[in-house]
PDB file of N, CA and C in Angstrom:
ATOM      1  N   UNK A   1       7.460  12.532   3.921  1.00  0.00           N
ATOM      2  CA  UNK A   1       8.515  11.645   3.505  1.00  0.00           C
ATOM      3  C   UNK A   1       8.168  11.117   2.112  1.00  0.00           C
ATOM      4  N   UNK A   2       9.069  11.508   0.786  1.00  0.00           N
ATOM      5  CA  UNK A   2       8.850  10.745  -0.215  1.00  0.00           C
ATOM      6  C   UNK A   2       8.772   8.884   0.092  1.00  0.00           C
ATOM      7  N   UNK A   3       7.985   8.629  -0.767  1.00  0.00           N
ATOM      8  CA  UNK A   3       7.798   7.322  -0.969  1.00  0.00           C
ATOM      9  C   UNK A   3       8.700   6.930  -2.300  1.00  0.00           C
ATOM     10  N   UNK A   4       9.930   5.957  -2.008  1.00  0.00           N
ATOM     11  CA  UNK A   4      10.504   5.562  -3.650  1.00  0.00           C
ATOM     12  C   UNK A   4      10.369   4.615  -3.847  1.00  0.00           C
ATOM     13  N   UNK A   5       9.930   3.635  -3.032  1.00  0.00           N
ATOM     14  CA  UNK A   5       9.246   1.912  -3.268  1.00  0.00           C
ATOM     15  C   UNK A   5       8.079   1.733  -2.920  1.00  0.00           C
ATOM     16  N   UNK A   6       7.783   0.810  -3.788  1.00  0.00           N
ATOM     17  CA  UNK A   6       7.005   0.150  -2.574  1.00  0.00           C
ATOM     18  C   UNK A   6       6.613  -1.395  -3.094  1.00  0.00           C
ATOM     19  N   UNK A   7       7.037  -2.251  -1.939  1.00  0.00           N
ATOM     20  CA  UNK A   7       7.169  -3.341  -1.794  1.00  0.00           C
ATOM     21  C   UNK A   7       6.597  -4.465  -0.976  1.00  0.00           C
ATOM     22  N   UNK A   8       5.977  -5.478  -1.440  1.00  0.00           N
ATOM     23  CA  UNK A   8       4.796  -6.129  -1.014  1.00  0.00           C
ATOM     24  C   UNK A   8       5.554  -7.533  -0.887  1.00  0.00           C
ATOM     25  N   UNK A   9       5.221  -8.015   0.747  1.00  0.00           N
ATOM     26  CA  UNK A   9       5.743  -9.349   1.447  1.00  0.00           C
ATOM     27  C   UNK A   9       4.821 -10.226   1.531  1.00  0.00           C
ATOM     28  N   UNK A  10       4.836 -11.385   2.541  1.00  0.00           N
ATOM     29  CA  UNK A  10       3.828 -12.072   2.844  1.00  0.00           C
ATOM     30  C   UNK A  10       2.906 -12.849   1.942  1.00  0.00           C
ATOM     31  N   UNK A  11       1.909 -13.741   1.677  1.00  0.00           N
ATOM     32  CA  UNK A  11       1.347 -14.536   1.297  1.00  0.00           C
ATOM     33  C   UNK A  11       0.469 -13.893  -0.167  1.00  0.00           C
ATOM     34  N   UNK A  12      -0.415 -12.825   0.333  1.00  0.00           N
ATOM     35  CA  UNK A  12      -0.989 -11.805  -0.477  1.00  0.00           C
ATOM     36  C   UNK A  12      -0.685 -12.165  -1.999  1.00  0.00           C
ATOM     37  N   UNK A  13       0.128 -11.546  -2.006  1.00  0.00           N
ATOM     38  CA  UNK A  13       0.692 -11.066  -3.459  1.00  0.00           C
ATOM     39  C   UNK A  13       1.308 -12.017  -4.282  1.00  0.00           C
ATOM     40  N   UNK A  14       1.718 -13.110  -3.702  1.00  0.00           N
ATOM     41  CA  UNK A  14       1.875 -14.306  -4.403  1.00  0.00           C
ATOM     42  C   UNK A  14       0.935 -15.296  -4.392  1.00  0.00           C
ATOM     43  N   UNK A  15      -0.427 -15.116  -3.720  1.00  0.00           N
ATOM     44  CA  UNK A  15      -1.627 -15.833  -4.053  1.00  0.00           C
ATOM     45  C   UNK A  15      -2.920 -14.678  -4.506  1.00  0.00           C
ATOM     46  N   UNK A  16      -2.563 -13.848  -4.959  1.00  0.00           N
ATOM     47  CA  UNK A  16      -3.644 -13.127  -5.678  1.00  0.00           C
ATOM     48  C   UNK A  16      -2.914 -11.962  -6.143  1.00  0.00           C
ATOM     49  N   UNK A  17      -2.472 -12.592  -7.671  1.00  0.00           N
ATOM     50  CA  UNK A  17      -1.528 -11.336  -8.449  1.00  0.00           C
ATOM     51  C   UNK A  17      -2.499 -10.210  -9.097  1.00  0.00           C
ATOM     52  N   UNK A  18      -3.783 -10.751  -9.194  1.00  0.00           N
ATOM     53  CA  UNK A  18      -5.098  -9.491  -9.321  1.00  0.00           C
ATOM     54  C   UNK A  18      -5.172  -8.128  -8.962  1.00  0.00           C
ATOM     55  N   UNK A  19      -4.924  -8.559  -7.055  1.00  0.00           N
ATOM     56  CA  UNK A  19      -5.014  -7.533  -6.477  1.00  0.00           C
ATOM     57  C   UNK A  19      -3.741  -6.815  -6.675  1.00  0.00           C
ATOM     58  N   UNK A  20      -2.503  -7.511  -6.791  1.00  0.00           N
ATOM     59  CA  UNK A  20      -1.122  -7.156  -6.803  1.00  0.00           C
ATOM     60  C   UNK A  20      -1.267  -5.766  -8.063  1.00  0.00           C
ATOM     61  N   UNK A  21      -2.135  -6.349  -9.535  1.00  0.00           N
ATOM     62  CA  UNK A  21      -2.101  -5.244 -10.142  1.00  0.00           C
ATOM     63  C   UNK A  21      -3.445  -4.385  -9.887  1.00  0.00           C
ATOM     64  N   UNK A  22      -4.235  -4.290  -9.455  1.00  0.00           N
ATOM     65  CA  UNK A  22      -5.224  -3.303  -8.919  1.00  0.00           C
ATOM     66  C   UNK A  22      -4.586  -2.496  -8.018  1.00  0.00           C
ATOM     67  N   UNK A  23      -3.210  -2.983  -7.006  1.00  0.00           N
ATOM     68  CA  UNK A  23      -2.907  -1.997  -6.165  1.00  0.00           C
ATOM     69  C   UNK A  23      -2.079  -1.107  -7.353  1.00  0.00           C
ATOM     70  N   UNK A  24      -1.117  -1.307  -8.029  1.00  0.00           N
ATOM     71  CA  UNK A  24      -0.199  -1.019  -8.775  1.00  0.00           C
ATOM     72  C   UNK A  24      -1.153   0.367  -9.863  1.00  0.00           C
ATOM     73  N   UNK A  25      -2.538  -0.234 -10.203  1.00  0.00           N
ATOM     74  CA  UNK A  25      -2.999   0.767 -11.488  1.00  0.00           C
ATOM     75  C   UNK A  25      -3.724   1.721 -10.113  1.00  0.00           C
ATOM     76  N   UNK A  26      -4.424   1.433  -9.060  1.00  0.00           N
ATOM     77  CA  UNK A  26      -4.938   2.417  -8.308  1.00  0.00           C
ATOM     78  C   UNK A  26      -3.807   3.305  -8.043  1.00  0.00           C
ATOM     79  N   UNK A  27      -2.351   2.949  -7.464  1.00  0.00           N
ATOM     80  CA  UNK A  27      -1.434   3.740  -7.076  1.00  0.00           C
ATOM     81  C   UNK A  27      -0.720   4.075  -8.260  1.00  0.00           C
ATOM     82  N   UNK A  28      -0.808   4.100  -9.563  1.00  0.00           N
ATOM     83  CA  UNK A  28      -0.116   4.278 -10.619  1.00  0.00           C
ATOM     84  C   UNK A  28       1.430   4.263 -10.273  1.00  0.00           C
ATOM     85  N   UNK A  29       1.700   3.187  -9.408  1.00  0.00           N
ATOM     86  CA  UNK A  29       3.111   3.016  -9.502  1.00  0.00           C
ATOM     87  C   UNK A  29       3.413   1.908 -10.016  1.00  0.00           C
ATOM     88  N   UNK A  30       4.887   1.367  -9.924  1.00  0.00           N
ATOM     89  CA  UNK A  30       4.886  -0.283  -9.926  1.00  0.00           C
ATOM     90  C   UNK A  30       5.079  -0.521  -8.498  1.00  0.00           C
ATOM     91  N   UNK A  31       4.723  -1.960  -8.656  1.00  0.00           N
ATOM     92  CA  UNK A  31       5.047  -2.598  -7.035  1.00  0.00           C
ATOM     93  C   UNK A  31       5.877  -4.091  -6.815  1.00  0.00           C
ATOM     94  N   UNK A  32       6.663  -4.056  -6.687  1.00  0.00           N
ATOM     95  CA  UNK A  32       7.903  -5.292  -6.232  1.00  0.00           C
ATOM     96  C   UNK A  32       7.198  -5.639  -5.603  1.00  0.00           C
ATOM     97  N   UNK A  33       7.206  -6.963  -5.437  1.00  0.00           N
ATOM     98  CA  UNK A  33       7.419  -8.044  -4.802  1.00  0.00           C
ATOM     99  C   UNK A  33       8.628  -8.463  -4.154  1.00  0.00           C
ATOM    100  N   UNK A  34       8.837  -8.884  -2.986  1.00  0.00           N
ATOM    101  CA  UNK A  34       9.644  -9.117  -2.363  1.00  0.00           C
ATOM    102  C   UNK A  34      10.467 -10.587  -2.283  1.00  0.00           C
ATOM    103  N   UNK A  35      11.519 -10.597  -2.273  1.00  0.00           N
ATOM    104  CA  UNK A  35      12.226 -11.687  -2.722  1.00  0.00           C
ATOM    105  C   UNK A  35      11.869 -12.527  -2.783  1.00  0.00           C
ATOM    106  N   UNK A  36      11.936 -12.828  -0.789  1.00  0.00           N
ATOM    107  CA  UNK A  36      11.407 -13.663   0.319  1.00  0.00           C
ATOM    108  C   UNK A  36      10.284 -13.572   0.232  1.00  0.00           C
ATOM    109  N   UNK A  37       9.935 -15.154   0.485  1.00  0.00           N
ATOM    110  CA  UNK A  37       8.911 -15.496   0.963  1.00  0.00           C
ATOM    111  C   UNK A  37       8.443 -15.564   2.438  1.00  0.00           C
ATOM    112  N   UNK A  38       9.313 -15.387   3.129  1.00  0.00           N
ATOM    113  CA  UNK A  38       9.375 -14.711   4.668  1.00  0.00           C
ATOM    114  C   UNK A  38       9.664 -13.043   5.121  1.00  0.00           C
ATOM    115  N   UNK A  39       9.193 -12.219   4.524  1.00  0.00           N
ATOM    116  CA  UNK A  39       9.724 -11.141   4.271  1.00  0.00           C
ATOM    117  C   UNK A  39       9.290 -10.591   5.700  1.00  0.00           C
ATOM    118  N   UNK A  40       8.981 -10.695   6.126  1.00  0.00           N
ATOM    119  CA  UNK A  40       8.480 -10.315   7.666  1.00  0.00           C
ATOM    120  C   UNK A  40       9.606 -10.705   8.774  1.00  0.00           C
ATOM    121  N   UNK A  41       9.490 -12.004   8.652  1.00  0.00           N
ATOM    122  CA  UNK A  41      10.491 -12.740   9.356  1.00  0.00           C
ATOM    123  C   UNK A  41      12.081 -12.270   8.855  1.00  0.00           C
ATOM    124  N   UNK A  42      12.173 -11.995   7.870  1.00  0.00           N
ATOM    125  CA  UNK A  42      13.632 -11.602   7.430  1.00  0.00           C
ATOM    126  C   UNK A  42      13.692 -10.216   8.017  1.00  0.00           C
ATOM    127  N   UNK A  43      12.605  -9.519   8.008  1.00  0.00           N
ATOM    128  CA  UNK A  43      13.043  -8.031   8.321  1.00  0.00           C
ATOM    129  C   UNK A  43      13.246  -8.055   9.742  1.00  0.00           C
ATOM    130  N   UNK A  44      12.421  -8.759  10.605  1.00  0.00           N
ATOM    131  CA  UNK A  44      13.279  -9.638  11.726  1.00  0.00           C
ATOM    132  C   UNK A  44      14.373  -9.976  12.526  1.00  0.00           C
ATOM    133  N   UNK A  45      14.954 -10.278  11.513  1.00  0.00           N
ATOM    134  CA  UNK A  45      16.283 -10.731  11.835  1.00  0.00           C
ATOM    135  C   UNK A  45      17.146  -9.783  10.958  1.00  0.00           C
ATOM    136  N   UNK A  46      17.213  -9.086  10.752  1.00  0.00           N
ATOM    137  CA  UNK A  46      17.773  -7.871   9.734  1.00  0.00           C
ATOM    138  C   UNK A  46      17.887  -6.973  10.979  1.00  0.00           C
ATOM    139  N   UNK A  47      16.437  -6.503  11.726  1.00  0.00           N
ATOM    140  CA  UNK A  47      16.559  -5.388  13.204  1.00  0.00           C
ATOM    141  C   UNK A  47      17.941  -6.136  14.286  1.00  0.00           C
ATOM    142  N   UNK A  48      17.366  -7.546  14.131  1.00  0.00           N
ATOM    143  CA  UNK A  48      17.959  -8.038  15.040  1.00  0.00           C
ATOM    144  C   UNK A  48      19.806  -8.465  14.930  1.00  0.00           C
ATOM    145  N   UNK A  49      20.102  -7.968  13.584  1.00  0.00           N
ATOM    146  CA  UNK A  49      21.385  -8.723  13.512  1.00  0.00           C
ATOM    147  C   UNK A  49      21.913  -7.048  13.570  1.00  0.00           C
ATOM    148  N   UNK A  50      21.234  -5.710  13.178  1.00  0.00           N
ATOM    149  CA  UNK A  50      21.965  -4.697  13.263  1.00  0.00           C
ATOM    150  C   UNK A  50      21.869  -4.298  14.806  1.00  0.00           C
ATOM    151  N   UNK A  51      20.802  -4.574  15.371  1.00  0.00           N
ATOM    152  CA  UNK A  51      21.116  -5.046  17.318  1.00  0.00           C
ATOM    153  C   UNK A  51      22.143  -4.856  17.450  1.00  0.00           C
ATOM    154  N   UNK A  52      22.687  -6.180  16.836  1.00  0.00           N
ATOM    155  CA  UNK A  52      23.891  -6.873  17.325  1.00  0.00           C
ATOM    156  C   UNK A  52      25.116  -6.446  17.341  1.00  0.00           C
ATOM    157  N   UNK A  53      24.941  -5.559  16.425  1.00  0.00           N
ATOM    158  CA  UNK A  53      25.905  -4.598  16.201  1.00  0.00           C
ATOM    159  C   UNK A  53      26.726  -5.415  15.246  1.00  0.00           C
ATOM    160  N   UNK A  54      28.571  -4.705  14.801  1.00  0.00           N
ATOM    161  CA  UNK A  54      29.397  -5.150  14.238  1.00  0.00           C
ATOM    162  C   UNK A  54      29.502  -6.259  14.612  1.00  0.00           C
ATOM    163  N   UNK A  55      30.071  -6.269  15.655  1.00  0.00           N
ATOM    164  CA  UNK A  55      30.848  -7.474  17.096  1.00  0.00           C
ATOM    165  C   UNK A  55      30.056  -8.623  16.821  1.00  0.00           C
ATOM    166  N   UNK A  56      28.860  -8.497  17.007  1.00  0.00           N
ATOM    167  CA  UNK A  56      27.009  -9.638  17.289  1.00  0.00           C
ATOM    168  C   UNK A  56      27.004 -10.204  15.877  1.00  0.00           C
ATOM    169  N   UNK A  57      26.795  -9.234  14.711  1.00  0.00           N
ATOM    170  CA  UNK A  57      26.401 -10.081  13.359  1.00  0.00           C
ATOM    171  C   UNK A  57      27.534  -9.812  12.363  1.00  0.00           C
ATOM    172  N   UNK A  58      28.378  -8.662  12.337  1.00  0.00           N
ATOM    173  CA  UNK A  58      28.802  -8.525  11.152  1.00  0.00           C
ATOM    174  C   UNK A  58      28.914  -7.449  10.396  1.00  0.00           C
ATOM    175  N   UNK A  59      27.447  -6.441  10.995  1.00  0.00           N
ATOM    176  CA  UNK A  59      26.585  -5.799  10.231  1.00  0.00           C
ATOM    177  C   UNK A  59      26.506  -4.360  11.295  1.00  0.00           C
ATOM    178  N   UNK A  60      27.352  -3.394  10.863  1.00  0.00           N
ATOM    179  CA  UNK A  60      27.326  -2.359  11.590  1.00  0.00           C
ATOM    180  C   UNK A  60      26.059  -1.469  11.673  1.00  0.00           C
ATOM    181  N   UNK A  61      25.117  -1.504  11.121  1.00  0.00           N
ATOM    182  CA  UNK A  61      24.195  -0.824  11.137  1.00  0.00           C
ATOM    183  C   UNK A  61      23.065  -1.550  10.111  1.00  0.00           C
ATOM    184  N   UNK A  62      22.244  -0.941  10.181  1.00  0.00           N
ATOM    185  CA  UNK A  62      20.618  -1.841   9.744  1.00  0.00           C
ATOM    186  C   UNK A  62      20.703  -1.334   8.288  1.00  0.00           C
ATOM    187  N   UNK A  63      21.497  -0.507   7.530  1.00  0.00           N
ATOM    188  CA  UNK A  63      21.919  -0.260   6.358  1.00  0.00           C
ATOM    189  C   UNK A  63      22.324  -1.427   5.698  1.00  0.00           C
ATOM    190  N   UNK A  64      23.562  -1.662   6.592  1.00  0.00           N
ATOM    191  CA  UNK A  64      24.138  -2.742   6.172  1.00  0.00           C
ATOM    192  C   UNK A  64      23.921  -4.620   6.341  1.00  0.00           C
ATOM    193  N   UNK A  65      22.993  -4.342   6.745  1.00  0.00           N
ATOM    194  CA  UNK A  65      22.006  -5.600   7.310  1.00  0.00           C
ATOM    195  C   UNK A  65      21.380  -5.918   6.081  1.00  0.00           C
ATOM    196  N   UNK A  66      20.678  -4.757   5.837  1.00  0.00           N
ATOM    197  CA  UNK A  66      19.355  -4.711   4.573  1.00  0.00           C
ATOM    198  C   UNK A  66      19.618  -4.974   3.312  1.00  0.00           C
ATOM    199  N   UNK A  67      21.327  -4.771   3.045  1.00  0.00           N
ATOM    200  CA  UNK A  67      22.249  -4.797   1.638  1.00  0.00           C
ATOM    201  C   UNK A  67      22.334  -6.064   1.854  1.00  0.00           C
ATOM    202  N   UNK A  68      23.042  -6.495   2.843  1.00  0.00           N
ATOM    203  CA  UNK A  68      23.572  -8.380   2.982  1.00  0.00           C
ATOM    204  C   UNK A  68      22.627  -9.345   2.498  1.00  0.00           C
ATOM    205  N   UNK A  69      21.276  -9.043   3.305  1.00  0.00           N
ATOM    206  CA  UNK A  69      20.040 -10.212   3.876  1.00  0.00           C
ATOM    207  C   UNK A  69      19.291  -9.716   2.834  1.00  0.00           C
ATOM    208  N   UNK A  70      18.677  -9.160   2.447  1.00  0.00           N
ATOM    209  CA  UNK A  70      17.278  -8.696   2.060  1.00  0.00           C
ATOM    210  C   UNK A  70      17.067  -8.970   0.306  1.00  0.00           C
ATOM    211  N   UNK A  71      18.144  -8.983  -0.755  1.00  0.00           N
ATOM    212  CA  UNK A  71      18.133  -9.471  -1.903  1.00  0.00           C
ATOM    213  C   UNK A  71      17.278  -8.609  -2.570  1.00  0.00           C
ATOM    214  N   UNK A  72      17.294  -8.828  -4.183  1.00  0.00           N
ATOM    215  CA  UNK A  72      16.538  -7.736  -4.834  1.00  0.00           C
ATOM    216  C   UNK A  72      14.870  -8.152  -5.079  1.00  0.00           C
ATOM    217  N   UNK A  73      14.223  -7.727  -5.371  1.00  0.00           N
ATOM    218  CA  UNK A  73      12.696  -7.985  -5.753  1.00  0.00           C
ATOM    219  C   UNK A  73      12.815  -9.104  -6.580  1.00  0.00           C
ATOM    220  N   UNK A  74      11.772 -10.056  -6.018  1.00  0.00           N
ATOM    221  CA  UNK A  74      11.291 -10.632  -6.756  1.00  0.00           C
ATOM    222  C   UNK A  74      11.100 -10.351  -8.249  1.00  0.00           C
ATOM    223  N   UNK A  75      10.081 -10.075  -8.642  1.00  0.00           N
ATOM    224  CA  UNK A  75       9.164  -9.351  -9.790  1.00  0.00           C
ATOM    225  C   UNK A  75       8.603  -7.788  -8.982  1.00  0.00           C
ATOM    226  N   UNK A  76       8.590  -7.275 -10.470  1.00  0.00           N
ATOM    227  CA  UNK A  76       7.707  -5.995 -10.359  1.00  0.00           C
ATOM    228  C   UNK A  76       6.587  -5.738 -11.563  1.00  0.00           C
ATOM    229  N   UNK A  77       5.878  -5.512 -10.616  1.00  0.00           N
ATOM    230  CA  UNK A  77       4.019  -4.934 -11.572  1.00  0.00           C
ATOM    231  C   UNK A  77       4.072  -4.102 -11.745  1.00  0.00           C
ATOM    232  N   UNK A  78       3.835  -4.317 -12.841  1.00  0.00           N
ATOM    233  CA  UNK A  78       3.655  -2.177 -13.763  1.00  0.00           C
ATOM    234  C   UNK A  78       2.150  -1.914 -13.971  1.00  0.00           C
ATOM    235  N   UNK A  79       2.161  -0.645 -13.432  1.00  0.00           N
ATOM    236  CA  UNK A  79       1.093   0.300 -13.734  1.00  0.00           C
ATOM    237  C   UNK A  79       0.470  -0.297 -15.077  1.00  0.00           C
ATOM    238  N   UNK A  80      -1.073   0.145 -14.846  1.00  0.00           N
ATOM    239  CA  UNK A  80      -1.597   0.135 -16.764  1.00  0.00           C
ATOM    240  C   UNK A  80      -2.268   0.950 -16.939  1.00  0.00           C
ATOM    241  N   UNK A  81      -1.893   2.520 -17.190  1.00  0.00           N
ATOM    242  CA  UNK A  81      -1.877   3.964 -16.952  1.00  0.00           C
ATOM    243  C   UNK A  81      -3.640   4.106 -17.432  1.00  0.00           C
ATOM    244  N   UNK A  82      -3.757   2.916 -18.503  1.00  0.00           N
ATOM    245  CA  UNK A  82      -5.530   3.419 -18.803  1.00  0.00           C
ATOM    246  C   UNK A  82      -6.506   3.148 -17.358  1.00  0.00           C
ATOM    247  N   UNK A  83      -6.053   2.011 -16.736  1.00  0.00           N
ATOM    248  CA  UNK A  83      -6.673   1.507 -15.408  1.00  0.00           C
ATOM    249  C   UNK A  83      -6.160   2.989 -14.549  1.00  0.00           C
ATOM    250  N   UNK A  84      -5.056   3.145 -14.517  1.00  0.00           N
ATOM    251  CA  UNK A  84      -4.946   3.747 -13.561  1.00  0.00           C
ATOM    252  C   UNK A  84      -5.725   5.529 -13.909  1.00  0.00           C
ATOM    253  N   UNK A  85      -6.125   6.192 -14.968  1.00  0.00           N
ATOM    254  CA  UNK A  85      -6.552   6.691 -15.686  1.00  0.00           C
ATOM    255  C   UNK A  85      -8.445   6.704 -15.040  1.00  0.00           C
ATOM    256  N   UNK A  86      -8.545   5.395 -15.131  1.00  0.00           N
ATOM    257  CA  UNK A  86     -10.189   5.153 -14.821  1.00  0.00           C
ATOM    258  C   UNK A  86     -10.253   5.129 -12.942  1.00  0.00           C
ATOM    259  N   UNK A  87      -9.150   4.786 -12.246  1.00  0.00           N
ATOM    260  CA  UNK A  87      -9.257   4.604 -11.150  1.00  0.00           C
ATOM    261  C   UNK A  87      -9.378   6.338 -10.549  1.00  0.00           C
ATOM    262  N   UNK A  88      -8.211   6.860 -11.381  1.00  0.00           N
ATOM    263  CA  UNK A  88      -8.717   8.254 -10.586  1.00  0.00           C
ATOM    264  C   UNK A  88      -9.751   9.426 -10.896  1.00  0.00           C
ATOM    265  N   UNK A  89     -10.474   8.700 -11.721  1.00  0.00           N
ATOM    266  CA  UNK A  89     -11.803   9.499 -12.067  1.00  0.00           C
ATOM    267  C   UNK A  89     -12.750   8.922 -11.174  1.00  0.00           C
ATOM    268  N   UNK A  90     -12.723   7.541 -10.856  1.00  0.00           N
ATOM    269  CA  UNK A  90     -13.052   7.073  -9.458  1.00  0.00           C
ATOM    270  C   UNK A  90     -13.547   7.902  -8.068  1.00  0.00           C
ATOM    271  N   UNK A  91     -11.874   8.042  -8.034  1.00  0.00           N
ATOM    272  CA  UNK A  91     -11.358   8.467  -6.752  1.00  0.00           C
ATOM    273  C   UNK A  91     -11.921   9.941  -6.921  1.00  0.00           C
ATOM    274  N   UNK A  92     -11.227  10.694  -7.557  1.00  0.00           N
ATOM    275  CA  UNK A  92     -12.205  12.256  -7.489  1.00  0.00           C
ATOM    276  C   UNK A  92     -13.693  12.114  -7.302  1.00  0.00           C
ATOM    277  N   UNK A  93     -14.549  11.322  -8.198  1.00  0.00           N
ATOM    278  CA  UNK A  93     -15.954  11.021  -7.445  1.00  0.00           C
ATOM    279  C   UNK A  93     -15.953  10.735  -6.203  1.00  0.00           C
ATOM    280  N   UNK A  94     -15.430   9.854  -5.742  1.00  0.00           N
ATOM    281  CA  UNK A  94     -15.001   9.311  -4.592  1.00  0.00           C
ATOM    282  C   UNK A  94     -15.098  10.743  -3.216  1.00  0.00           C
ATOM    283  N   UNK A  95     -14.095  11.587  -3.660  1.00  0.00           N
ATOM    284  CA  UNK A  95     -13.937  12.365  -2.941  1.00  0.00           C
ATOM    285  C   UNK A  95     -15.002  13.656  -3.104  1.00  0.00           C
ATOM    286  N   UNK A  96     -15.259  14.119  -4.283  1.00  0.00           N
ATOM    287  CA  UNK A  96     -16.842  15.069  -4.318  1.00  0.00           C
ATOM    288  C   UNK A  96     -17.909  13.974  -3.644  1.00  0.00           C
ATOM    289  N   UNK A  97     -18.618  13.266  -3.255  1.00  0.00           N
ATOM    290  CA  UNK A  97     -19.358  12.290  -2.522  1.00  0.00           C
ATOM    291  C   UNK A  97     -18.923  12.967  -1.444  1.00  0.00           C
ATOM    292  N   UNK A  98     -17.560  12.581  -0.814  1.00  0.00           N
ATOM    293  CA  UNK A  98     -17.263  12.698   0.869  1.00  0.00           C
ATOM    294  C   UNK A  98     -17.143  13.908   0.936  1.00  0.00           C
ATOM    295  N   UNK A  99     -17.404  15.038   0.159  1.00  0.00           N
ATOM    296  CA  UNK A  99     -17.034  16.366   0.661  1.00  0.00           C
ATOM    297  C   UNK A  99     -18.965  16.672   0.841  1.00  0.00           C
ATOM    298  N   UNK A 100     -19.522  16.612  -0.230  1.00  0.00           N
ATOM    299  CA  UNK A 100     -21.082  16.330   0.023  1.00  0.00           C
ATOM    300  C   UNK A 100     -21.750  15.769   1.259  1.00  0.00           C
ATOM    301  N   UNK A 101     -21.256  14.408   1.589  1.00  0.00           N
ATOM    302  CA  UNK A 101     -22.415  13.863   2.394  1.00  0.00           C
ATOM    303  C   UNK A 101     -21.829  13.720   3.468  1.00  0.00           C
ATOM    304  N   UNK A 102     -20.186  13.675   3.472  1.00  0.00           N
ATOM    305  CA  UNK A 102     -19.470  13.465   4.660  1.00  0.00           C
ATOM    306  C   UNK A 102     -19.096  14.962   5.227  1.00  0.00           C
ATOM    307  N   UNK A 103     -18.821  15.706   4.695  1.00  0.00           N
ATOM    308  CA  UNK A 103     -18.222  16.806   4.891  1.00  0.00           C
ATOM    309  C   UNK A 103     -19.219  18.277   5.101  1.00  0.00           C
ATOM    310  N   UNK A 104     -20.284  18.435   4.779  1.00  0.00           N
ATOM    311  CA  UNK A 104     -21.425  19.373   5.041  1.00  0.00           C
ATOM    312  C   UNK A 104     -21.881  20.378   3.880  1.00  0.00           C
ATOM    313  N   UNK A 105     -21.369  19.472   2.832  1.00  0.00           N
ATOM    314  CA  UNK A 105     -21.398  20.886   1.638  1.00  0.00           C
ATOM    315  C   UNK A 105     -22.773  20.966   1.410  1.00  0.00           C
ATOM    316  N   UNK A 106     -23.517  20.355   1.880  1.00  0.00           N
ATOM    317  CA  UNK A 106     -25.451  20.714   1.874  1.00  0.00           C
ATOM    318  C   UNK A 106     -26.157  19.732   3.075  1.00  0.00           C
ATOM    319  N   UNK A 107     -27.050  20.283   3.012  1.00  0.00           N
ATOM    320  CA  UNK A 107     -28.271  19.799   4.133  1.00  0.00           C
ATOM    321  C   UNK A 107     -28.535  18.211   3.408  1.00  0.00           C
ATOM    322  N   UNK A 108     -28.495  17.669   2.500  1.00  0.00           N
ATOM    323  CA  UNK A 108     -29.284  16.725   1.783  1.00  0.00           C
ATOM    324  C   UNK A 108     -29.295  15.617   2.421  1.00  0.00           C
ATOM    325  N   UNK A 109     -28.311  15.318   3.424  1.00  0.00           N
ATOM    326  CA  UNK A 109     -28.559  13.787   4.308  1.00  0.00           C
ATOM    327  C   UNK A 109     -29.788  14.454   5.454  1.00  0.00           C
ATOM    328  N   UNK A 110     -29.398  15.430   6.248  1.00  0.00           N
ATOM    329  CA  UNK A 110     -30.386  16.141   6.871  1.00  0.00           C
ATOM    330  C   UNK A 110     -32.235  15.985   6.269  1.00  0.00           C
ATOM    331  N   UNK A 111     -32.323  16.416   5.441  1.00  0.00           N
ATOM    332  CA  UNK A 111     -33.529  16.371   4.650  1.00  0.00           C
ATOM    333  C   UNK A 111     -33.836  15.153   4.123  1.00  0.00           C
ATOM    334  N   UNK A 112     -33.124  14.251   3.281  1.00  0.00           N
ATOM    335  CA  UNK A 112     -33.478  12.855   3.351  1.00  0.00           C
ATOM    336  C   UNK A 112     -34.074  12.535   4.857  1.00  0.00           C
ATOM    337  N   UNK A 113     -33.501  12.452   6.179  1.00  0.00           N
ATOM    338  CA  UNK A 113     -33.648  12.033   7.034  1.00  0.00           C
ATOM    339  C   UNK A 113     -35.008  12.433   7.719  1.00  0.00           C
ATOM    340  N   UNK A 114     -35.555  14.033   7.552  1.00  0.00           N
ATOM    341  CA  UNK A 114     -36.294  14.206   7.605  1.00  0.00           C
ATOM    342  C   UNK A 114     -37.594  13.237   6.690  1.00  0.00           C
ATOM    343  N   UNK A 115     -37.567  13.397   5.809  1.00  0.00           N
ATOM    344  CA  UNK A 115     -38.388  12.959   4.619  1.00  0.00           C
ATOM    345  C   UNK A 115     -38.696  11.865   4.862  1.00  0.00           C
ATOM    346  N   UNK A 116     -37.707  10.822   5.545  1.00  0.00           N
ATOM    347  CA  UNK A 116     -37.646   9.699   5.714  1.00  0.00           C
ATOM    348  C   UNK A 116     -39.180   9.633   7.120  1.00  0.00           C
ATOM    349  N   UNK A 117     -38.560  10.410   7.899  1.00  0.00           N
ATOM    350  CA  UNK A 117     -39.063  10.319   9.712  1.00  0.00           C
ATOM    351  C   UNK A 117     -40.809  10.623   8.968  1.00  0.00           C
ATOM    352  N   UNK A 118     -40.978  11.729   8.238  1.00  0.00           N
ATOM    353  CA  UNK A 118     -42.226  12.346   7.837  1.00  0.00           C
ATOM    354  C   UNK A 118     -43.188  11.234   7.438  1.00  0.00           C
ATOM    355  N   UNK A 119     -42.484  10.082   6.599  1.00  0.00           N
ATOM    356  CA  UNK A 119     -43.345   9.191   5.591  1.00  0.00           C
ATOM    357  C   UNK A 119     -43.690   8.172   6.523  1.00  0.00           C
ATOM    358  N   UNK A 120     -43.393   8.379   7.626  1.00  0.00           N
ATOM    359  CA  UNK A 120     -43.151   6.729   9.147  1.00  0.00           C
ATOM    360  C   UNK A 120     -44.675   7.249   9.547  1.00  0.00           C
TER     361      UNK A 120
END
């Protein structure tokens, strides 16, 4: 499933806009913020009013729930392509490591371990 948002609720992101852009340059996307400050609770009552159907809320389907209730983003964090640039030279280390020590591409945790037991 493509991903075309992505959008951050709850307390988080409006008490530590740091991490808000560390997620944003790690994922080299931007990331909204969500209107609400109840964004949990709204999505909530959004399931619950398309429940309800036409008749119940108004709102024939959870489409049309999400257009009514839900409002546009807050703010959005933009990428800062050099961070995000350094993050995935990171991450490729990141992942040669786990193919190495996690994954079996050599004996070398094996033999440490030995080496280790030998010197006891």
């Amino acid at each position: 499933m493509p991903i075309r948002r992505i959008v951050l609720g709850g307390g988080i992101p409006r008490k530590n806009p740091f991490l808000v852009q560390v997620y944003a340059d790690v994922l080299g996307r931007p990331i909204e913020l969500a209107a609400s400050d109840q964004a949990c609770a709204l999505g909530a009552a959004i399931l619950g009013a398309s429940a309800a159907g036409k008749e119940g809320s108004g709102y024939a389907n959870v489409h049309e729930a999400i257009r009514a209730l839900a409002g546009q983003a807050r703010q959005t964090i933009q990428p800062d392509p050099a961070q995000t640039k350094r993050y995935d030279v990171l991450y490729d280390a990141y992942v040669e490591l786990m193919d190495h020590f996690g994954r079996g591409g050599s004996d070398l945790m094996k033999r440490l371990l030995r080496l280790r037991r030998e010197d006891q």
